[in-house]
C-alpha atoms as a PDB file:
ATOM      1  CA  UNK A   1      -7.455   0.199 -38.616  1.00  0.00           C
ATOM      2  CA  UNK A   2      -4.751   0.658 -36.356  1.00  0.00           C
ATOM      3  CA  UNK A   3      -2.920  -1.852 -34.533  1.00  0.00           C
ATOM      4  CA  UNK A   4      -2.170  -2.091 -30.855  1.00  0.00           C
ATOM      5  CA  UNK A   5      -0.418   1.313 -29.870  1.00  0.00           C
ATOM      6  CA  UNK A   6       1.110  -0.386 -26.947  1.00  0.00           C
ATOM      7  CA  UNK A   7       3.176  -2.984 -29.194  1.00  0.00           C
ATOM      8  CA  UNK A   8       4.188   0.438 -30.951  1.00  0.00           C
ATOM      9  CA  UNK A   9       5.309   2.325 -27.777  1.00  0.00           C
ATOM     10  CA  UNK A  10       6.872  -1.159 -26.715  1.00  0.00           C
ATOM     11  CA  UNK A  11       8.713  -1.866 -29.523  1.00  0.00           C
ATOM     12  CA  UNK A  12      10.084   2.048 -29.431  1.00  0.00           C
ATOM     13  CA  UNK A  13      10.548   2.138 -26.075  1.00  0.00           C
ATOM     14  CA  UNK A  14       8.095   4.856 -25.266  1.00  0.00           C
ATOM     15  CA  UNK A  15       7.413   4.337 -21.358  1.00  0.00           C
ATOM     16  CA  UNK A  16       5.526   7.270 -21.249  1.00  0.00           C
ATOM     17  CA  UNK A  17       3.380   6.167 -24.651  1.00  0.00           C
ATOM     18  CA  UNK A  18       3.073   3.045 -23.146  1.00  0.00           C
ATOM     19  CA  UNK A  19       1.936   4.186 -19.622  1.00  0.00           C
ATOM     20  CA  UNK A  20      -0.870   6.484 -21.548  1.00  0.00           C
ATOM     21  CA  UNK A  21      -1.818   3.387 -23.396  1.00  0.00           C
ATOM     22  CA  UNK A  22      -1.781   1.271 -20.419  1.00  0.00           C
ATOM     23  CA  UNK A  23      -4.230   4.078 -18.584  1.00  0.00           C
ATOM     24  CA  UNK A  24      -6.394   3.767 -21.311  1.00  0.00           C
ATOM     25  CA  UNK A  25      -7.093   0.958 -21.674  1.00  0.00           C
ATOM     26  CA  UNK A  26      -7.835   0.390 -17.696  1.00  0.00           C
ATOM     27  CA  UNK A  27     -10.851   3.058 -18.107  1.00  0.00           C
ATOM     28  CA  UNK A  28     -12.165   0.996 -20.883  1.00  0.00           C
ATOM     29  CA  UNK A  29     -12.256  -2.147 -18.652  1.00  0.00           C
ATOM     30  CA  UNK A  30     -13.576   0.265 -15.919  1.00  0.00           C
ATOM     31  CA  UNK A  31     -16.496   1.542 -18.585  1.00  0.00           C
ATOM     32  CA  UNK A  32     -17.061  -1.814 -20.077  1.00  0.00           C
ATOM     33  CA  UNK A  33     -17.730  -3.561 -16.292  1.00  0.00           C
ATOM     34  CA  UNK A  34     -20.315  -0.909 -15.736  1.00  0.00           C
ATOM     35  CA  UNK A  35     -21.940  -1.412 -19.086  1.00  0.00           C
ATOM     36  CA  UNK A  36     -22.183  -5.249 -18.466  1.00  0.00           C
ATOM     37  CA  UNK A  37     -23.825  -5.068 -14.807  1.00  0.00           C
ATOM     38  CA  UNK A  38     -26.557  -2.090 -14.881  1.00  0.00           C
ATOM     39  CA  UNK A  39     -27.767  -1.770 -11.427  1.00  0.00           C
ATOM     40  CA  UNK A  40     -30.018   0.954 -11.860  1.00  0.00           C
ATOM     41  CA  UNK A  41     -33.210  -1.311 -12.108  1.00  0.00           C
ATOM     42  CA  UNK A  42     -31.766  -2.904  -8.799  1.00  0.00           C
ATOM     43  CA  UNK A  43     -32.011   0.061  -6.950  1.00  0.00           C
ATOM     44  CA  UNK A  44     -35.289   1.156  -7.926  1.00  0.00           C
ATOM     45  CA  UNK A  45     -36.684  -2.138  -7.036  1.00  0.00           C
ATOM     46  CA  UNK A  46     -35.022  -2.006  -3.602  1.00  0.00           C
ATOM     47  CA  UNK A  47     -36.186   1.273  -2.888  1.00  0.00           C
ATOM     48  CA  UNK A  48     -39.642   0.677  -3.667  1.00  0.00           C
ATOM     49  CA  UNK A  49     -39.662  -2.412  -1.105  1.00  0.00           C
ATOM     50  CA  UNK A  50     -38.528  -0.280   1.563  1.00  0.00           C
ATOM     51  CA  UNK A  51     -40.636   2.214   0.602  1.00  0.00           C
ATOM     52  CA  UNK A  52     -43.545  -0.666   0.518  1.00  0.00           C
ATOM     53  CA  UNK A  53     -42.259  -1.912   3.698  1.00  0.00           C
ATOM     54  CA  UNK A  54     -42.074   1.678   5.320  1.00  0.00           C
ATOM     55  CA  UNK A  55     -45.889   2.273   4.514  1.00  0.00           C
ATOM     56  CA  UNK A  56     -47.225  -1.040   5.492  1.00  0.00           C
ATOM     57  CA  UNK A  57     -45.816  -0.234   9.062  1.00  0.00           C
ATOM     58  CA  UNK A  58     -48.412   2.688   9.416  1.00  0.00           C
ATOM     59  CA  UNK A  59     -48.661   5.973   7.529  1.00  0.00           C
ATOM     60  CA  UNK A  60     -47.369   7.912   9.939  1.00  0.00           C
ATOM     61  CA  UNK A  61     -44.220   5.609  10.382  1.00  0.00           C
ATOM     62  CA  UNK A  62     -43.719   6.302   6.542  1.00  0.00           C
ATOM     63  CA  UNK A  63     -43.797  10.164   7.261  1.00  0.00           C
ATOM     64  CA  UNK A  64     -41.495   9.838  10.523  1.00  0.00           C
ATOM     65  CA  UNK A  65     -39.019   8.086   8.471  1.00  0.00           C
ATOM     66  CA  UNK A  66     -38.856  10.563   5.686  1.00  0.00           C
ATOM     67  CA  UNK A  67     -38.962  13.737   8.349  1.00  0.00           C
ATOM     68  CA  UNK A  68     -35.516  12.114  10.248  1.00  0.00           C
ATOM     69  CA  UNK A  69     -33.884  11.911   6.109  1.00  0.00           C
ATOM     70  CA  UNK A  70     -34.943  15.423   5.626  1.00  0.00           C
ATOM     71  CA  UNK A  71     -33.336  16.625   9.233  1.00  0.00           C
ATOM     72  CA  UNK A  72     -30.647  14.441   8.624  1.00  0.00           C
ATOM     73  CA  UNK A  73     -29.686  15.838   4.773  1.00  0.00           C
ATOM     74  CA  UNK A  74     -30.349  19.358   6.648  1.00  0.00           C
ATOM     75  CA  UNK A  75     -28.064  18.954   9.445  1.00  0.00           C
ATOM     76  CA  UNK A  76     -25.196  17.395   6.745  1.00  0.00           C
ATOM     77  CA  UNK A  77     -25.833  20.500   4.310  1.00  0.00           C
ATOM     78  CA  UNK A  78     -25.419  23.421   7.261  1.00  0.00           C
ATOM     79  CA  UNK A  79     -22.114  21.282   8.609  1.00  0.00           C
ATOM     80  CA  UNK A  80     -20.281  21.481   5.285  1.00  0.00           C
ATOM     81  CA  UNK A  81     -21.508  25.428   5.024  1.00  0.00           C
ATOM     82  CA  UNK A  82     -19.969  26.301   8.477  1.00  0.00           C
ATOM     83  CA  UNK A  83     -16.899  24.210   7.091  1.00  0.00           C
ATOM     84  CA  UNK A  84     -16.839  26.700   4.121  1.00  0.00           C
ATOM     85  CA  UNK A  85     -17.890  24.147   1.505  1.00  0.00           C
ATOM     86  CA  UNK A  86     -20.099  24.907  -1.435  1.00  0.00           C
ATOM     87  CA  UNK A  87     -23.197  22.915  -0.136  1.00  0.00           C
ATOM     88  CA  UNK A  88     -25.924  23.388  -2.041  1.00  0.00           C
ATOM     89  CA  UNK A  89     -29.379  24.293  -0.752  1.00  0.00           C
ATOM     90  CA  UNK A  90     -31.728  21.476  -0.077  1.00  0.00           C
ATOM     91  CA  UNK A  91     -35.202  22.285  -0.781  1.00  0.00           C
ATOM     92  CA  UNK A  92     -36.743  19.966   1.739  1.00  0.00           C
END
């Protein structure tokens, strides 16, 4: 075991040590939030209600709604190729 690295740089008056440490441990909290609230499971459920939601309008609301996405993600992709960035293409 080691003990806290930040006492260490502290006590020798390592800023930069310290800073590092500091850094470090801020991703950890950063990791350790995301661990604790998963919202993957969220999302999925959301989706599928507006998907539900979509369909129970009328099939052919459903496919309107998907067609404007697809045009939309289209129009966004060919925008960042004129502006010379590396947009991928969107199999649609």
């Amino acid at each position: 075991m080691v003990g806290d690295l930040r006492v260490r740089a502290s006590e020798a008056g390592d800023t930069e040590a310290l800073l590092a440490e500091e850094r470090k441990r801020t991703g950890w909290q950063w990791e350790n939030a995301l661990r604790r609230h998963n919202f993957v499971g969220f999302v999925g459920e959301l989706l599928r209600g507006v998907v539900k939601a979509k369909i129970a309008e009328g099939e052919g609301e459903y496919e309107r709604w998907v067609g404007e996405a697809k045009e939309r993600t289209r129009r966004r992709a060919e925008e960042r190729r004129k502006k010379g960035g590396a947009a991928e293409e969107m199999d649609a």
